[in-house]
Protein backbone atom coordinates (compact mmCIF):
# COMPACT_ATOMS: atom_id res chain seq x y z
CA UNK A 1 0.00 0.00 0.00
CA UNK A 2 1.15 3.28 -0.60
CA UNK A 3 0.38 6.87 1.08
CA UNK A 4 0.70 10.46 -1.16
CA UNK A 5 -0.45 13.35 -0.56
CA UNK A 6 -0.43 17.35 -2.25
CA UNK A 7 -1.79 20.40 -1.01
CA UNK A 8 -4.28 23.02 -2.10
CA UNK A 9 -5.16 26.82 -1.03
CA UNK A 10 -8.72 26.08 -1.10
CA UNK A 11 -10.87 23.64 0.26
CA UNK A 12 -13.25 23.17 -2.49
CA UNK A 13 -10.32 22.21 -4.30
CA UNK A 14 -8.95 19.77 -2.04
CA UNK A 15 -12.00 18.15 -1.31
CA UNK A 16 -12.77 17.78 -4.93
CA UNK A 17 -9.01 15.92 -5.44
CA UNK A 18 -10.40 14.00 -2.15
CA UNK A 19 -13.60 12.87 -3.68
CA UNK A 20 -12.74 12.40 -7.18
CA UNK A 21 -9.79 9.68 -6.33
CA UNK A 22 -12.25 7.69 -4.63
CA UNK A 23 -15.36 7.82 -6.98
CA UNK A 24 -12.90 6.56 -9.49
CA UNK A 25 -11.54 3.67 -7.31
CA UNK A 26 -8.02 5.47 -7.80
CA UNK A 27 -7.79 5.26 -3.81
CA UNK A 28 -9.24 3.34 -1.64
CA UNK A 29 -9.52 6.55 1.02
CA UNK A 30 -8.61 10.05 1.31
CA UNK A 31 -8.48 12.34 4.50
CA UNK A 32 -8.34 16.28 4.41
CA UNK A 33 -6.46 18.32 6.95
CA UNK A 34 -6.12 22.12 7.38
CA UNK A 35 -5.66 24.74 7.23
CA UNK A 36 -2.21 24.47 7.65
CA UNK A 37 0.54 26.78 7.37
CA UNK A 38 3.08 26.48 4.51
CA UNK A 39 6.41 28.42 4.33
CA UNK A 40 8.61 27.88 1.28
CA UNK A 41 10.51 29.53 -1.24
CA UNK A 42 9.57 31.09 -4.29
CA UNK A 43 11.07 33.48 -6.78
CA UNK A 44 13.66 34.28 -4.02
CA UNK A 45 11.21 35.37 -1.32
CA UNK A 46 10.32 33.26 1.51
CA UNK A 47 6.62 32.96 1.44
CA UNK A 48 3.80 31.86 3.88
CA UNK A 49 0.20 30.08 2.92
CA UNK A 50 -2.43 28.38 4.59
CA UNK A 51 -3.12 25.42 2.62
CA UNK A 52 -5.20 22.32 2.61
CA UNK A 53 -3.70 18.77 2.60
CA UNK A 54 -4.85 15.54 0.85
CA UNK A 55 -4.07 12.41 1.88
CA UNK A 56 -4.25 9.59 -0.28
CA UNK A 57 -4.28 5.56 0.10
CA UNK A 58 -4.08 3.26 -2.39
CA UNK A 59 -2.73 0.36 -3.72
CA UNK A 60 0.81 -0.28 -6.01
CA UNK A 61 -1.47 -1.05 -9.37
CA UNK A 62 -3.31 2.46 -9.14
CA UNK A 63 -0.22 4.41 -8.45
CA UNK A 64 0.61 5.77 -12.09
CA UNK A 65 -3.07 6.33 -12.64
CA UNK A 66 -3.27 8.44 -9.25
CA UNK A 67 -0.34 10.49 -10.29
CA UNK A 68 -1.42 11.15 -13.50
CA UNK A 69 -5.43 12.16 -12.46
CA UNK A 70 -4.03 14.06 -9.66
CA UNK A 71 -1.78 16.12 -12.16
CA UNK A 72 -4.28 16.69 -14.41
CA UNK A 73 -7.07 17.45 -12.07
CA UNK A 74 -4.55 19.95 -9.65
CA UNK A 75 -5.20 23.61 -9.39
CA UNK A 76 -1.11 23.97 -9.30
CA UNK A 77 0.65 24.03 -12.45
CA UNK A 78 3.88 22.40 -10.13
CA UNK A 79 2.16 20.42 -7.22
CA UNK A 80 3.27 18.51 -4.30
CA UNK A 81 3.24 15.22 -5.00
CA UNK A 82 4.77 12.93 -2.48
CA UNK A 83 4.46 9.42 -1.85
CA UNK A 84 5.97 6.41 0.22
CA UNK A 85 5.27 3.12 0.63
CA UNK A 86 3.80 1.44 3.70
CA UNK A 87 5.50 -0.70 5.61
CA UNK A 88 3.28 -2.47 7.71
CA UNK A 89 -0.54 -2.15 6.98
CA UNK A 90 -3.10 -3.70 8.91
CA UNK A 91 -4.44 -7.37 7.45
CA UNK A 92 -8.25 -6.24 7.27
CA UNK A 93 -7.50 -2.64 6.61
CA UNK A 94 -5.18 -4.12 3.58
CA UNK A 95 -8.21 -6.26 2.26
CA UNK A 96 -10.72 -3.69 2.69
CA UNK A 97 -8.62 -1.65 0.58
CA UNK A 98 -8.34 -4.00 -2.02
CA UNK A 99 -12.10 -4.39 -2.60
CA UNK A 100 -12.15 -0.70 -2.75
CA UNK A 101 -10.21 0.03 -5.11
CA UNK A 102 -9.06 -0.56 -9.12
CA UNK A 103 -6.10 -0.84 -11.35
CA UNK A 104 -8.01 0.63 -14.33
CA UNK A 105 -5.52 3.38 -15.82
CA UNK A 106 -6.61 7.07 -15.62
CA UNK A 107 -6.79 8.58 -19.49
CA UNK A 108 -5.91 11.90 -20.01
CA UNK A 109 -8.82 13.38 -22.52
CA UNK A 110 -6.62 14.70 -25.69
CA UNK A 111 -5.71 18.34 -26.60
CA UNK A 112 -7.84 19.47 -29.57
C-alpha cells in the first residue's frame, strides 16, 4: 500500500481531489487536513500560505493512474506530489482496501 499526498489553497479544491480519487476507485480513502501553514521559497522570497492537505491511500497497481489524475485534475501548475510506501498495513484494513479500489488506468482526454 502506498500513502501520497499534495496540497491546495482552497478547500473546495482539495476536497474535490479528495472525492474524485475515490469515486474513481483510484484510492481506496482520502483524509483532508487544514488549514495548515506552509512556508517555502519562491522566486527568491520566503513565502507563507495556509493550505489544505490531501491524503491519499491506495494500492501499487493504481499508483501511475493516481499520479497522472491528480496532475491533471490539480489547481497547481507544479504540485506537491509525495508518496511512500507502507510498511506495515493492517491485514483487514489491507483487504478492505483491495475491494475498494481498481487498477483501471486514468486517461488523459486529448488536446484538440
Amino acid at each position: 500500500m502506498f500513502v501520497a499526498w499534495t496540497t491546495t489553497s482552497l478547500r473546495p479544491d482539495a476536497d474535490r481531489l479528495a472525492r474524485g480519487a475515490v469515486e474513481l476507485r483510484l484510492a481506496a480513502c482520502t483524509q483532508v487536513d487544514g488549514p495548515i501553514s506552509s512556508y517555502y521559497h519562491s522566486e527568491g522570497r520566503l513565502e507563507q500560505a495556509e493550505e489544505f492537505r490531501v491524503w491519499f491511500k491506495y494500492l501499487p497497481g493504481n499508483a501511475s493512474a493516481l499520479n497522472a489524475w491528480v496532475h491533471h485534475h490539480h489547481p497547481y501548475s507544479t504540485p506537491q506530489w509525495i508518496e511512500v510506501s507502507a510498511e506495515n498495513v493492517g491485514e483487514k484494513y489491507l483487504s478492505w482496501a483491495m475491494a475498494n479500489s481498481t487498477s483501471a488506468p486514468f486517461q488523459s482526454p486529448k488536446s484538440p
